[in-house]
PDB file of N, CA and C in Angstrom:
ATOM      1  N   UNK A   1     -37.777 -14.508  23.909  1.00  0.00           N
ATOM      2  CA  UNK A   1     -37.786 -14.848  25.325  1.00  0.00           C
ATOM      3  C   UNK A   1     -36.459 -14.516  25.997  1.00  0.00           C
ATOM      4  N   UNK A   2     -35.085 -14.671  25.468  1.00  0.00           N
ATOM      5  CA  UNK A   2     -34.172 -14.130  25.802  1.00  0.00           C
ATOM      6  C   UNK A   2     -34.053 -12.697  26.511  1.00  0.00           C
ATOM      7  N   UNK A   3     -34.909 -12.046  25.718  1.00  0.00           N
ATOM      8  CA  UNK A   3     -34.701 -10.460  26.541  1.00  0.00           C
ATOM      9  C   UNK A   3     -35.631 -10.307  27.768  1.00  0.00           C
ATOM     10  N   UNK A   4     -37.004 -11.061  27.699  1.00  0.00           N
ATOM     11  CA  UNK A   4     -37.609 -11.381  28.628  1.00  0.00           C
ATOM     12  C   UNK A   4     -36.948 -11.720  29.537  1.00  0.00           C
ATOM     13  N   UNK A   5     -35.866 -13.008  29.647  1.00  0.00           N
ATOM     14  CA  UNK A   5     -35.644 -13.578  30.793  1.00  0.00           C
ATOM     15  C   UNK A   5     -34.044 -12.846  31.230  1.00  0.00           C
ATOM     16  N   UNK A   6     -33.856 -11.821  29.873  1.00  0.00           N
ATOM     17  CA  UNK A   6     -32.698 -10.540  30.340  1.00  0.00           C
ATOM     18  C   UNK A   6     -33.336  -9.793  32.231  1.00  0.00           C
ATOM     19  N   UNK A   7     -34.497  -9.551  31.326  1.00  0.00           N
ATOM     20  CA  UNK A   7     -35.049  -8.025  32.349  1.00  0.00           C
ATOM     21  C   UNK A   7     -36.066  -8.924  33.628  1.00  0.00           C
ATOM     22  N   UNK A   8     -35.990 -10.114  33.265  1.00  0.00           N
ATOM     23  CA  UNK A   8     -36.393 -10.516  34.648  1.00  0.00           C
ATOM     24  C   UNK A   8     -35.213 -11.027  35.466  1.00  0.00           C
ATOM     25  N   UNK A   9     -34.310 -11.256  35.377  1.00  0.00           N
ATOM     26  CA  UNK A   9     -33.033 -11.697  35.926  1.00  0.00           C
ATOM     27  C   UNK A   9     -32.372  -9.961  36.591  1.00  0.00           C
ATOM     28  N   UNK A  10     -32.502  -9.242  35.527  1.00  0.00           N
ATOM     29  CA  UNK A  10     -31.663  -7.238  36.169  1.00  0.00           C
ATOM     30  C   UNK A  10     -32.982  -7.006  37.240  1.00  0.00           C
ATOM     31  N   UNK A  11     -34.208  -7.406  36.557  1.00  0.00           N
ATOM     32  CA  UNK A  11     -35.302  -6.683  37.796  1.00  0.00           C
ATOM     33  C   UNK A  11     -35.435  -7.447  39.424  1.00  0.00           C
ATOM     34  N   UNK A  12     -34.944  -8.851  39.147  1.00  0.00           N
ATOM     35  CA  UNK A  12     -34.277  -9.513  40.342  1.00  0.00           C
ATOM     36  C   UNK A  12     -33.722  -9.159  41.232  1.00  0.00           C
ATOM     37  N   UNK A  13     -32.824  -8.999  40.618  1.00  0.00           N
ATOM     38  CA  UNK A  13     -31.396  -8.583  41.289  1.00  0.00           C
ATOM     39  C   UNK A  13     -31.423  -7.406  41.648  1.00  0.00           C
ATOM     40  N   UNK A  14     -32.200  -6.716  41.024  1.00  0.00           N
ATOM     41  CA  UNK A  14     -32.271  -4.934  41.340  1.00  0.00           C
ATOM     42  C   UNK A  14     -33.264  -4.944  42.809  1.00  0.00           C
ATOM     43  N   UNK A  15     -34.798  -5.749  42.549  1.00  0.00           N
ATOM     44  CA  UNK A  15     -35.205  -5.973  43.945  1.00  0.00           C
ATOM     45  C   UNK A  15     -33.820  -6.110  45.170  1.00  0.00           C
ATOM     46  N   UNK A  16     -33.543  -7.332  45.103  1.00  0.00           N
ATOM     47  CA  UNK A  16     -32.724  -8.118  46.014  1.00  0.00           C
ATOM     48  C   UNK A  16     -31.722  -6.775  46.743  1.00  0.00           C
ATOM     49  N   UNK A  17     -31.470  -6.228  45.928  1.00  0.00           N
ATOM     50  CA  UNK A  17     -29.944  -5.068  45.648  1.00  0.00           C
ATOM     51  C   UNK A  17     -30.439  -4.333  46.747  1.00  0.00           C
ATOM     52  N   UNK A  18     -31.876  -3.503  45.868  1.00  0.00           N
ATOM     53  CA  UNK A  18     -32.479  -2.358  47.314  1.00  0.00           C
ATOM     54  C   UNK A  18     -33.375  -3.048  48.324  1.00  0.00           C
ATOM     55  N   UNK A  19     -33.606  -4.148  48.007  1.00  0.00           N
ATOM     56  CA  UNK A  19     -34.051  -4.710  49.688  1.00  0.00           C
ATOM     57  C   UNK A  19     -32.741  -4.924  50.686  1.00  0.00           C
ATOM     58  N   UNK A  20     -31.770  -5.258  50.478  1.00  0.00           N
ATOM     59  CA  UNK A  20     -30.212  -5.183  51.178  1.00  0.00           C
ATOM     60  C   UNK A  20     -30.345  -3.570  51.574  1.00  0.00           C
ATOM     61  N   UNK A  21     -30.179  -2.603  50.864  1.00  0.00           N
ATOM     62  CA  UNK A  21     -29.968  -1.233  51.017  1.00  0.00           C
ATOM     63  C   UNK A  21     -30.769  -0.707  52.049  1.00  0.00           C
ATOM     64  N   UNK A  22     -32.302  -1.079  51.542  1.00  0.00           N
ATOM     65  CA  UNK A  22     -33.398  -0.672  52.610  1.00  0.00           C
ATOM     66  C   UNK A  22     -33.456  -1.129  53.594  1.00  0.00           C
ATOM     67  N   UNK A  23     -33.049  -2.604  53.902  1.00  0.00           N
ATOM     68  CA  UNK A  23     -32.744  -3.162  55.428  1.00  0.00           C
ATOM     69  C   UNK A  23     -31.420  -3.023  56.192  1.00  0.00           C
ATOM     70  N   UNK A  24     -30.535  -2.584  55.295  1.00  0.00           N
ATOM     71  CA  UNK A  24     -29.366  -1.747  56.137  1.00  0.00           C
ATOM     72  C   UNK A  24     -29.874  -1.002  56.684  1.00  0.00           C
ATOM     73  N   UNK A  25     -30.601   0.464  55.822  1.00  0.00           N
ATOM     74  CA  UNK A  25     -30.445   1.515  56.166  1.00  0.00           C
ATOM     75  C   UNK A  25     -31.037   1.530  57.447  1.00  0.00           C
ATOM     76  N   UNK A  26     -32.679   0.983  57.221  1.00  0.00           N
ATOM     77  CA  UNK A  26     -33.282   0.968  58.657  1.00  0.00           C
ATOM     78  C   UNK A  26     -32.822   0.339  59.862  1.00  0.00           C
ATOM     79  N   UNK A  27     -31.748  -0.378  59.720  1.00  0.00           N
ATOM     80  CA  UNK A  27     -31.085  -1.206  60.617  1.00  0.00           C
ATOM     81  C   UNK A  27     -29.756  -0.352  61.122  1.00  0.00           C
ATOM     82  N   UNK A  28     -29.780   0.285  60.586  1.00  0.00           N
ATOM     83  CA  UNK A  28     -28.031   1.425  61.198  1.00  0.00           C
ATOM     84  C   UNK A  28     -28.845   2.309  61.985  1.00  0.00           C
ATOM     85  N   UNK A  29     -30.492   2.763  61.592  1.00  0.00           N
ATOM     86  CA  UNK A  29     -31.217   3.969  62.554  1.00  0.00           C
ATOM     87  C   UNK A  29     -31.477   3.366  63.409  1.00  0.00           C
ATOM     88  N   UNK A  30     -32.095   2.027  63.455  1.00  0.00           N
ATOM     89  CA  UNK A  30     -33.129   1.228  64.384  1.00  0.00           C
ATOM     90  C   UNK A  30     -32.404   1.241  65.896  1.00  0.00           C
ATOM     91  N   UNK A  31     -31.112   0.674  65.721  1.00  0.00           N
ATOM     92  CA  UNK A  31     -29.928  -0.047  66.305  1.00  0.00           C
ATOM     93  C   UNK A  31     -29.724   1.389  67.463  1.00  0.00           C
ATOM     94  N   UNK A  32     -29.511   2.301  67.278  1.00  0.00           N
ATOM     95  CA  UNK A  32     -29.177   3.184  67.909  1.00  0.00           C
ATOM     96  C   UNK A  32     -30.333   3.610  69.183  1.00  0.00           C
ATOM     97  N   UNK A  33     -31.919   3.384  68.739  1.00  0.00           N
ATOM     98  CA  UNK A  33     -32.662   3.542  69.580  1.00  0.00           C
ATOM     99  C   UNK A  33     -32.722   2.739  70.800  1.00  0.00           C
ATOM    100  N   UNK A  34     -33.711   2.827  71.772  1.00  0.00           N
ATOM    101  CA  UNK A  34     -33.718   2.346  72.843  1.00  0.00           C
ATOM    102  C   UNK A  34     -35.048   1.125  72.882  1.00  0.00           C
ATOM    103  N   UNK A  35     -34.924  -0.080  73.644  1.00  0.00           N
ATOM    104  CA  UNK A  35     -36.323  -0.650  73.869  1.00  0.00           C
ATOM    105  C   UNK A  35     -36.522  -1.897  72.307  1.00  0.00           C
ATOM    106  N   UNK A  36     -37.965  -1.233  72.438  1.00  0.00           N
ATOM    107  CA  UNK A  36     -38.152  -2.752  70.817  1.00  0.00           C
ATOM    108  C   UNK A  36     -37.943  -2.001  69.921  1.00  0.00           C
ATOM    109  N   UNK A  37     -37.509  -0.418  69.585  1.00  0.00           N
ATOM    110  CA  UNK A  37     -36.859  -0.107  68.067  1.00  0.00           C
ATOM    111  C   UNK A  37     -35.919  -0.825  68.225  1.00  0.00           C
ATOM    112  N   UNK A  38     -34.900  -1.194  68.866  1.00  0.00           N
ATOM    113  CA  UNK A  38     -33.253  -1.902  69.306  1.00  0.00           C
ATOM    114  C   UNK A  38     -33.742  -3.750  68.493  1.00  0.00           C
ATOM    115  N   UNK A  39     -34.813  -4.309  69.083  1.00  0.00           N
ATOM    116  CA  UNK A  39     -35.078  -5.519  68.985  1.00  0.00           C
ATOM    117  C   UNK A  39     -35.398  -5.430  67.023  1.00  0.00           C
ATOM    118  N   UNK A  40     -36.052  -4.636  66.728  1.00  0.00           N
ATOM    119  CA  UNK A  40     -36.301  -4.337  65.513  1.00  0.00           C
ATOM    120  C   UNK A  40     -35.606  -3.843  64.412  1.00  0.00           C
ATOM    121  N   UNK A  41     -34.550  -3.046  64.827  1.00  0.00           N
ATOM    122  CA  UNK A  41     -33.538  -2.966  64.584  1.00  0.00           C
ATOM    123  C   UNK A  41     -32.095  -3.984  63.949  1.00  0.00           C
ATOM    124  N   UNK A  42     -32.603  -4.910  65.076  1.00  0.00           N
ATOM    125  CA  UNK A  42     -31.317  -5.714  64.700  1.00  0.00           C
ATOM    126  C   UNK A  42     -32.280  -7.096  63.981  1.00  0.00           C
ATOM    127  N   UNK A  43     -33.716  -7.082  64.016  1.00  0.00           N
ATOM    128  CA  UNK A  43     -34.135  -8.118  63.098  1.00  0.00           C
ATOM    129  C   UNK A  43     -34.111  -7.467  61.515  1.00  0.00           C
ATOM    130  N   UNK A  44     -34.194  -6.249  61.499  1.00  0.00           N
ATOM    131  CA  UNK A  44     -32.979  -5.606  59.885  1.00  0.00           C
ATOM    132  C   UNK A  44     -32.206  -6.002  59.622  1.00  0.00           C
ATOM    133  N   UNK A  45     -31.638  -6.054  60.757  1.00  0.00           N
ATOM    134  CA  UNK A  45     -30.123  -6.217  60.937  1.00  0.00           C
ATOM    135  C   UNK A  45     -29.698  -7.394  59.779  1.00  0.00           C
ATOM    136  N   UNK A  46     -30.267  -8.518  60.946  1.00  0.00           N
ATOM    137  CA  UNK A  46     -30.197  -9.896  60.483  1.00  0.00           C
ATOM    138  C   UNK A  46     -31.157 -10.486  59.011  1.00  0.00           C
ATOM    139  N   UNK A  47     -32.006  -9.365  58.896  1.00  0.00           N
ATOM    140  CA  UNK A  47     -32.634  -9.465  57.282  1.00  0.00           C
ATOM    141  C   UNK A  47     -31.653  -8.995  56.322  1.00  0.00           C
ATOM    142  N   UNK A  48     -31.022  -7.878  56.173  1.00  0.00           N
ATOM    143  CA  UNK A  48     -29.865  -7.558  55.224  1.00  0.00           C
ATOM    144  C   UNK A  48     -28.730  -8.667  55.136  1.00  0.00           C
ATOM    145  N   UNK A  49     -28.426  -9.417  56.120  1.00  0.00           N
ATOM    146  CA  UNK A  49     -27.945 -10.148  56.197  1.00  0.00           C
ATOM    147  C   UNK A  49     -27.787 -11.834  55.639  1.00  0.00           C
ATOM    148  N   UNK A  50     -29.285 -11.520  55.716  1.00  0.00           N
ATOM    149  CA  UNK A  50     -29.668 -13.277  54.807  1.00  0.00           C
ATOM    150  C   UNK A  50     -29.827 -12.514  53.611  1.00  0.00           C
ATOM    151  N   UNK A  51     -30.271 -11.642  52.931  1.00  0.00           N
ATOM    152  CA  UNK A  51     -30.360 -11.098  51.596  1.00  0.00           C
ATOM    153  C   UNK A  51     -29.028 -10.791  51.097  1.00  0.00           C
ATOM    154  N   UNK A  52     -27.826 -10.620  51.943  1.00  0.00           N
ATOM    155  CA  UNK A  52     -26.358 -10.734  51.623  1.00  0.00           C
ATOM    156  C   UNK A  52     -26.166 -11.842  51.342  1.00  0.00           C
ATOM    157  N   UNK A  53     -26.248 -13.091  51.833  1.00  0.00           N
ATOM    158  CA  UNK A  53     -26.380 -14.063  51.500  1.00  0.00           C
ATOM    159  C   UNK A  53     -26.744 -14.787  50.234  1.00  0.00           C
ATOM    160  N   UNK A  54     -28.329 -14.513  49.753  1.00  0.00           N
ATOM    161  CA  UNK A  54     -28.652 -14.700  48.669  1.00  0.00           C
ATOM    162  C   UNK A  54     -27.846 -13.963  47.448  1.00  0.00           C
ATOM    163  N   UNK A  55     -27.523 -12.878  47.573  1.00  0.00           N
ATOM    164  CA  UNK A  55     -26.760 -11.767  46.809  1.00  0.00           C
ATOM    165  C   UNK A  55     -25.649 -12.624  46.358  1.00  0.00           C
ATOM    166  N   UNK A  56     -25.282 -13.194  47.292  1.00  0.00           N
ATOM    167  CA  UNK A  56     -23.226 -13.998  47.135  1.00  0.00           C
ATOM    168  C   UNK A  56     -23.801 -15.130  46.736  1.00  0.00           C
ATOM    169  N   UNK A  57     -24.681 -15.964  46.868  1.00  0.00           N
ATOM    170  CA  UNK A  57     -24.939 -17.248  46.419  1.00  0.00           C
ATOM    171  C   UNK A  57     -25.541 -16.675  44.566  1.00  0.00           C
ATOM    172  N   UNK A  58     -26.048 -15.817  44.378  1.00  0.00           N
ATOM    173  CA  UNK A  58     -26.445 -15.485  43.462  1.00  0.00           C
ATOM    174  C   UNK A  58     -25.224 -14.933  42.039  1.00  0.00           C
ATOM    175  N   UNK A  59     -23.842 -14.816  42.801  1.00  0.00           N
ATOM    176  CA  UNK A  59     -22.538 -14.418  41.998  1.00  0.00           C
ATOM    177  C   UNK A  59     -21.837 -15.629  42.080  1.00  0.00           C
ATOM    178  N   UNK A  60     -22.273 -16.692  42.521  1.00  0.00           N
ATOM    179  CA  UNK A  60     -21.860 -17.859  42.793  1.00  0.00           C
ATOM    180  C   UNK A  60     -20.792 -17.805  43.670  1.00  0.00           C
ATOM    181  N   UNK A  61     -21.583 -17.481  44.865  1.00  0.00           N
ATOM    182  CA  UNK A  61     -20.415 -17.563  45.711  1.00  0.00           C
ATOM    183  C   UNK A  61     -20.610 -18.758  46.687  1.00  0.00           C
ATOM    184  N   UNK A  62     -20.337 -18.749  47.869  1.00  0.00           N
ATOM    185  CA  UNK A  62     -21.035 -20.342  49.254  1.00  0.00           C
ATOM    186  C   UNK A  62     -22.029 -19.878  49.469  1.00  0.00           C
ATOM    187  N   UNK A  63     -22.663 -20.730  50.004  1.00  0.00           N
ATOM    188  CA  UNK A  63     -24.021 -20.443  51.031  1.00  0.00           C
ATOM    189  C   UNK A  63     -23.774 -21.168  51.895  1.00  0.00           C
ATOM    190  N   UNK A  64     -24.856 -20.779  52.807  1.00  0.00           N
ATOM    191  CA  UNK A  64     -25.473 -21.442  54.383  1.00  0.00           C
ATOM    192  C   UNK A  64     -25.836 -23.214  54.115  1.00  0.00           C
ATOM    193  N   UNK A  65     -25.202 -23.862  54.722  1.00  0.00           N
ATOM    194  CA  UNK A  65     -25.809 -25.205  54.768  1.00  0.00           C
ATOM    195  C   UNK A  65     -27.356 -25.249  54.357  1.00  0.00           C
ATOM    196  N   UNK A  66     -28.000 -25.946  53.622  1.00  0.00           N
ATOM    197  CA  UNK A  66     -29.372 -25.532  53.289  1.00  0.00           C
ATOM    198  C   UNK A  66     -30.154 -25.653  54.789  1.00  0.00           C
ATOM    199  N   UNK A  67     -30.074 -27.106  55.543  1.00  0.00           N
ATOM    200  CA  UNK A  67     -30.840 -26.351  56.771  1.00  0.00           C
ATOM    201  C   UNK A  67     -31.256 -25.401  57.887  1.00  0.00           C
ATOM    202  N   UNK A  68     -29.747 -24.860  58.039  1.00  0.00           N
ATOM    203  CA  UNK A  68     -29.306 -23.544  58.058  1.00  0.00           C
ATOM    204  C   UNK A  68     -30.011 -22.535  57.754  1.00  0.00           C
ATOM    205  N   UNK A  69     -30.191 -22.798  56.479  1.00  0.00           N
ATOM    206  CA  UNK A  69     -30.888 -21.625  56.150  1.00  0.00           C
ATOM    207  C   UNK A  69     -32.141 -21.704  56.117  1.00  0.00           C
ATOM    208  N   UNK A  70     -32.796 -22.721  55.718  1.00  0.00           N
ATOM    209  CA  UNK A  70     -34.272 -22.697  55.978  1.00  0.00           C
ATOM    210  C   UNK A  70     -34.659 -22.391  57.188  1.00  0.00           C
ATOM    211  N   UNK A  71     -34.002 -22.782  58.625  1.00  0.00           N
ATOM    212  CA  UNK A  71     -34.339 -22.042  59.479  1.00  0.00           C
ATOM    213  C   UNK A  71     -34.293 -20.556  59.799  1.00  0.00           C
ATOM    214  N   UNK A  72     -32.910 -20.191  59.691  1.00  0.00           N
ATOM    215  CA  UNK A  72     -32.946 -18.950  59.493  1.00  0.00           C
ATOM    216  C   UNK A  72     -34.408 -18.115  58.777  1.00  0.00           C
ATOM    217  N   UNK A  73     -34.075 -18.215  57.803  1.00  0.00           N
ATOM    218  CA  UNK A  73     -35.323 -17.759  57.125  1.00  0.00           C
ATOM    219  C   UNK A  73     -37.099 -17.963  57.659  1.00  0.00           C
ATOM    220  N   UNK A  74     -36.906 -19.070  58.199  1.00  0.00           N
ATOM    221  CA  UNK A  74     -38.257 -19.349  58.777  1.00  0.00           C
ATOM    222  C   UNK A  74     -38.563 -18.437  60.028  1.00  0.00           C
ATOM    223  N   UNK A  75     -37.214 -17.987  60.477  1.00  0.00           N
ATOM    224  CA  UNK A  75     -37.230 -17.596  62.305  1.00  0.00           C
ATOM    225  C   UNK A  75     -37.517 -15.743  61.706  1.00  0.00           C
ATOM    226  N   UNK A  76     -36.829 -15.515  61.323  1.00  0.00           N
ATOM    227  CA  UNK A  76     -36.477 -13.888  61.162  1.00  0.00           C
ATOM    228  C   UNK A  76     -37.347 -13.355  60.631  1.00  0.00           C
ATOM    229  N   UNK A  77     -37.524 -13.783  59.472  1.00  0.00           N
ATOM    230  CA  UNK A  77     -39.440 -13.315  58.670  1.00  0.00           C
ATOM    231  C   UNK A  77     -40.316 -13.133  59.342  1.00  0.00           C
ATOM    232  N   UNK A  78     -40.476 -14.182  59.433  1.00  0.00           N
ATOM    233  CA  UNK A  78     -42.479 -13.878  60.298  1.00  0.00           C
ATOM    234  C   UNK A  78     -42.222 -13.296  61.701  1.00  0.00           C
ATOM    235  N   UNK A  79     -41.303 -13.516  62.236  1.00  0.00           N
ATOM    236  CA  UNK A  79     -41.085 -12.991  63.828  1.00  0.00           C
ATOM    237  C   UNK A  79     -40.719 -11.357  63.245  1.00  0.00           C
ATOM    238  N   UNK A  80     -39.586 -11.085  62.701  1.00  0.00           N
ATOM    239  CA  UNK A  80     -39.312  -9.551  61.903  1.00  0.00           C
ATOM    240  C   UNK A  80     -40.625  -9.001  61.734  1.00  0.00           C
ATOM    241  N   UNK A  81     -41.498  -9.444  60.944  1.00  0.00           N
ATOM    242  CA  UNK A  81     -42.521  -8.577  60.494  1.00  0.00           C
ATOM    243  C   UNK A  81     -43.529  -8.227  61.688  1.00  0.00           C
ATOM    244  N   UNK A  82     -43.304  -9.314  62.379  1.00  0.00           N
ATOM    245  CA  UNK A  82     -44.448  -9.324  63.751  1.00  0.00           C
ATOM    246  C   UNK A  82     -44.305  -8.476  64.752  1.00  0.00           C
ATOM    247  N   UNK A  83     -42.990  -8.589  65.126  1.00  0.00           N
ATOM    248  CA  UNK A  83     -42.172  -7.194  65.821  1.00  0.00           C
ATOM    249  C   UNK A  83     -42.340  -5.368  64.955  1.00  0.00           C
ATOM    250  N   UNK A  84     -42.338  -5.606  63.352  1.00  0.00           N
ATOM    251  CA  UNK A  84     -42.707  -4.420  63.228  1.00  0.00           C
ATOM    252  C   UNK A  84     -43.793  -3.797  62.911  1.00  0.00           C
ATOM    253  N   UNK A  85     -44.990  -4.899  63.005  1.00  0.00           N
ATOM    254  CA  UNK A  85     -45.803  -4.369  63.488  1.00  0.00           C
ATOM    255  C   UNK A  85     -46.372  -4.230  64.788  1.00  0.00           C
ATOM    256  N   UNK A  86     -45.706  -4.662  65.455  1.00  0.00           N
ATOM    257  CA  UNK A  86     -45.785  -4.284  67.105  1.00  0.00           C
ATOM    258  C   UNK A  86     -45.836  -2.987  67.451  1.00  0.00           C
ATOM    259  N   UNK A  87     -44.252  -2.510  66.113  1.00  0.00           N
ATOM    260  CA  UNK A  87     -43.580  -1.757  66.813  1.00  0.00           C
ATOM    261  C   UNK A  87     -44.400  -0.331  66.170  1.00  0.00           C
ATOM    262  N   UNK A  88     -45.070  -0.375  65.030  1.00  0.00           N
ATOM    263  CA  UNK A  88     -45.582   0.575  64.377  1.00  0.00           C
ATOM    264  C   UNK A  88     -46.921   1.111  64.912  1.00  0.00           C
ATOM    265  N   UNK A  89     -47.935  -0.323  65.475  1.00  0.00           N
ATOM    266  CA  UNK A  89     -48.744  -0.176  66.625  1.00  0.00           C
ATOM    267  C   UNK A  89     -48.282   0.796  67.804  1.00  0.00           C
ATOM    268  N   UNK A  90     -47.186   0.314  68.034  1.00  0.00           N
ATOM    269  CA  UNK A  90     -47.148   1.641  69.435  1.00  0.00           C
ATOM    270  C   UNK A  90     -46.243   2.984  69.175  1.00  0.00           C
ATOM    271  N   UNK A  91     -45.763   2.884  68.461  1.00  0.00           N
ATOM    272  CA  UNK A  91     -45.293   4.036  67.196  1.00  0.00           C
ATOM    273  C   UNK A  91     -47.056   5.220  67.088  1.00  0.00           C
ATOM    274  N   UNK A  92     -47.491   4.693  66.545  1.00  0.00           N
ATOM    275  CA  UNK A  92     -48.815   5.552  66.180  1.00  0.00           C
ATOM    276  C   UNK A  92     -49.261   5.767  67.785  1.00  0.00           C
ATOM    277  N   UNK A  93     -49.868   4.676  68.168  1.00  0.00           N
ATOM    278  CA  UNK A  93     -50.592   5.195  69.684  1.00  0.00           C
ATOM    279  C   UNK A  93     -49.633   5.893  70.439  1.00  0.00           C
ATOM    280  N   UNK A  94     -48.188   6.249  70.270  1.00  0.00           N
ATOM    281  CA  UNK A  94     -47.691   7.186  71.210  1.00  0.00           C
ATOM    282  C   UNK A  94     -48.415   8.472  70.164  1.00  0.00           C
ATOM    283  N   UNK A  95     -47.676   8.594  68.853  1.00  0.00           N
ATOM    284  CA  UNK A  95     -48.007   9.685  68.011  1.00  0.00           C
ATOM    285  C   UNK A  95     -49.431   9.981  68.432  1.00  0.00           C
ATOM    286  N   UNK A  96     -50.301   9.527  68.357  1.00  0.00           N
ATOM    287  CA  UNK A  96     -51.951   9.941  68.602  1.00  0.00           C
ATOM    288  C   UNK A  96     -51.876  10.310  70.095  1.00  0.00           C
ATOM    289  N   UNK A  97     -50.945   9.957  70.978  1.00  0.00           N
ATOM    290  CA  UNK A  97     -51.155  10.348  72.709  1.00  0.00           C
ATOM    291  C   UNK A  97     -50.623  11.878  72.661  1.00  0.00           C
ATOM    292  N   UNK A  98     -50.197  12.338  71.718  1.00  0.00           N
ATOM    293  CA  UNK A  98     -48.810  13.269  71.986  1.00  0.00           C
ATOM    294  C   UNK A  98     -49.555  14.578  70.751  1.00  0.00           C
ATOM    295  N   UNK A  99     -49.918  14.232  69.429  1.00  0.00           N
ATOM    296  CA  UNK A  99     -50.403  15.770  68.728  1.00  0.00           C
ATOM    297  C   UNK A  99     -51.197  15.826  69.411  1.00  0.00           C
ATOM    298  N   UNK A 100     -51.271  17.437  69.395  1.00  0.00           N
ATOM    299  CA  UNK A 100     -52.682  18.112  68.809  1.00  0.00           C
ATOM    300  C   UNK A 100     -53.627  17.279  68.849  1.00  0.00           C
ATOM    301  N   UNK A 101     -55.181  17.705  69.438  1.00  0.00           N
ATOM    302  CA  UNK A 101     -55.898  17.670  68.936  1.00  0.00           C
ATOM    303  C   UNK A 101     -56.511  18.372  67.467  1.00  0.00           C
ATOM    304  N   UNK A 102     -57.865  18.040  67.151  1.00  0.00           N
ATOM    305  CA  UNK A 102     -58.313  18.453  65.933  1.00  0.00           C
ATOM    306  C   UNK A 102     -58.617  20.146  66.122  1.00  0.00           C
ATOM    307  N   UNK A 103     -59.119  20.211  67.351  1.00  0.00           N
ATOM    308  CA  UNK A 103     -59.449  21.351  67.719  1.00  0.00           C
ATOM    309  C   UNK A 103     -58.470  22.560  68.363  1.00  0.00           C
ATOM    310  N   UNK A 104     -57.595  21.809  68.474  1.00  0.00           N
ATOM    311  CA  UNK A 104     -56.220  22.470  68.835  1.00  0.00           C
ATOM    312  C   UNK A 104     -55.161  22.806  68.247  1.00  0.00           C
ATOM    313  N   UNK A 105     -55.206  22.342  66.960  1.00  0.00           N
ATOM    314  CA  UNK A 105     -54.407  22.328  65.597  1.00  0.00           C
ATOM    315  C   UNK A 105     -55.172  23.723  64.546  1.00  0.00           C
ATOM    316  N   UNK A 106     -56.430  23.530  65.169  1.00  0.00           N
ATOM    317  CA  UNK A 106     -56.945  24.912  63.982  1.00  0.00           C
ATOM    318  C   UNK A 106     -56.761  26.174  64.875  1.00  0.00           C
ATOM    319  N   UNK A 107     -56.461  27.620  64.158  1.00  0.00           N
ATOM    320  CA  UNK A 107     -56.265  28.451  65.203  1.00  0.00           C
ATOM    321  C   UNK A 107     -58.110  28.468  65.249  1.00  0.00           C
ATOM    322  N   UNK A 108     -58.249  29.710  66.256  1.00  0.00           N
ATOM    323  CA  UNK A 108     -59.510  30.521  66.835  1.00  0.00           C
ATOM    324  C   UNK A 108     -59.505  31.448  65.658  1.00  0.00           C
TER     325      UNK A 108
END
């Protein structure tokens, strides 16, 4: 069980690691746009941010007052995800306003 609870502790942390990475990254592109990419953007923002958090509490470092953080966490999640799918909703319906049609995409 030892090595078991080795490679579930590295596969942890390895999640945690590139969820930080992946919500930077999209959060340094987001930030720059205009409108609700901007709003979406910076709810990355503030997701890399609580996952920094966990990261330093996880090397034993401080954390957030626990109520603190349960709010946090309660606010940014479900509102974050809700916004990106807002934002992916009108993401596509511009994309679908704007190609080609089917019939316009094949030559004659």
């Amino acid at each position: 069980t030892a090595i078991y609870d080795g490679l579930w502790g590295v596969s942890y942390e390895l999640t945690i690691l590139f969820f930080l990475i992946g919500c930077s990254f999209y959060a340094a592109a987001m930030l720059r746009l205009p409108g609700l990419s901007r709003v979406v953007g910076a709810f990355y923002a503030a997701a890399a941010l609580l996952t920094l958090g966990i990261i330093i509490v996880e090397l034993g470092g401080p954390a957030l007052p626990r109520l603190l953080d349960n709010w946090l966490h309660a606010a940014v999640q479900p509102l974050g995800r809700l916004l990106i799918g807002i934002w992916l909703w009108r993401y596509a319906a511009e994309s679908a306003h704007s190609a080609p049609s089917a019939r316009e995409a094949v030559p004659s």
